[in-house]
Protein backbone atom coordinates (compact mmCIF):
# COMPACT_ATOMS: atom_id res chain seq x y z
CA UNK A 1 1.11 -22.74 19.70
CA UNK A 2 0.14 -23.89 16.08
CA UNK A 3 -0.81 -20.42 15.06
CA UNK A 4 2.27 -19.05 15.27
CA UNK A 5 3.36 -22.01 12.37
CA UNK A 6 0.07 -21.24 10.45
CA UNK A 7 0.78 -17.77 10.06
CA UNK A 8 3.90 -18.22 8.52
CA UNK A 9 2.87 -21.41 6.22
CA UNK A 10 -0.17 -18.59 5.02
CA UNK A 11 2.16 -15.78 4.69
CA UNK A 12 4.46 -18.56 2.84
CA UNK A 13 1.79 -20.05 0.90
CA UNK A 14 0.79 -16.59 -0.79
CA UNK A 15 4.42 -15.69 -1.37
CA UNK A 16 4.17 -12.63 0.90
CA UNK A 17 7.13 -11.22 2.66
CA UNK A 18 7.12 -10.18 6.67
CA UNK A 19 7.29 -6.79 5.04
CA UNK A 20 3.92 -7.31 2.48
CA UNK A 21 1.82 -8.61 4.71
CA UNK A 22 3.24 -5.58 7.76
CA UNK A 23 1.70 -3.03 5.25
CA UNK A 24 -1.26 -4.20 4.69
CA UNK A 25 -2.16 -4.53 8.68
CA UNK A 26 -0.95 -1.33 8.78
CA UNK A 27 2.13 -1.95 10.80
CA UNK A 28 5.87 -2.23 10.61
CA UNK A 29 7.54 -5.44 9.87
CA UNK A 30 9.46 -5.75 12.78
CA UNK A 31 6.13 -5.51 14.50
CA UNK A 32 4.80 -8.50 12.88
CA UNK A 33 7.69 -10.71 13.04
CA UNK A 34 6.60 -10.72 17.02
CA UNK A 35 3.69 -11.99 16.38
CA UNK A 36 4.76 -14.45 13.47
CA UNK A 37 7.32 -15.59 16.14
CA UNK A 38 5.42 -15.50 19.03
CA UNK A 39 7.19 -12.93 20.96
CA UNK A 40 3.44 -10.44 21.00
CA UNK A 41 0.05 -11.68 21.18
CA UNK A 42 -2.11 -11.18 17.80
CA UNK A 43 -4.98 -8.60 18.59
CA UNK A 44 -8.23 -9.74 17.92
CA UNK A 45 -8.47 -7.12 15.14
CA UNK A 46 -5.39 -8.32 13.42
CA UNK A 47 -6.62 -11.71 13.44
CA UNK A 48 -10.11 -10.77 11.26
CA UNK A 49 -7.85 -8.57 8.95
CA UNK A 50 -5.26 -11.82 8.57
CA UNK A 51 -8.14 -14.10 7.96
CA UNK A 52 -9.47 -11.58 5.22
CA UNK A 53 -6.45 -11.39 3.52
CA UNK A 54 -5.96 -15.43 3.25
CA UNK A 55 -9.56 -16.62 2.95
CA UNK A 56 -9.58 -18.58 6.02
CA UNK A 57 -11.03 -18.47 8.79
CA UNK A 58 -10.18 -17.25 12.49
CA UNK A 59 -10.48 -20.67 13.44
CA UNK A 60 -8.30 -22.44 11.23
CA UNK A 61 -5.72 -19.54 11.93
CA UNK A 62 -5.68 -20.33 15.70
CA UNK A 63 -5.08 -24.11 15.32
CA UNK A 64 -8.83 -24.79 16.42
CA UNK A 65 -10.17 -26.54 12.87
CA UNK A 66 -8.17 -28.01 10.35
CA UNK A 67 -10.88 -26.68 7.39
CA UNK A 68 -9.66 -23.31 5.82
């Protein structure tokens, strides 16, 4: 799935840590390694909050437009 790769090149991109971008989603980091890596499904109300923190959109995060 190419969100799993996006959400790691955004997380990259900004120069946030596993850990970082955990806190601000209000979770742990092992938490959101699982869904960096695939191993959990992203919640619909992670994946506004993730969008709001990069300045993309919930479509580019999902693989389903190549525009930010």
């Amino acid at each position: 799935m190419a969100h799993y790769k996006r959400l790691r090149d955004l997380r990259e991109d900004h120069n946030f840590t596993q850990q970082e971008v955990a806190e601000k989603l209000f979770t742990t980091q092992p938490q959101y390694y699982r869904y960096e890596s695939g191993l959990r499904d992203l919640p619909c109300e992670l994946l506004v909050m993730l969008a709001k923190i990069y300045g993309v959109s919930t479509d580019y995060i999902l693989g389903l437009s190549d525009e930010q």
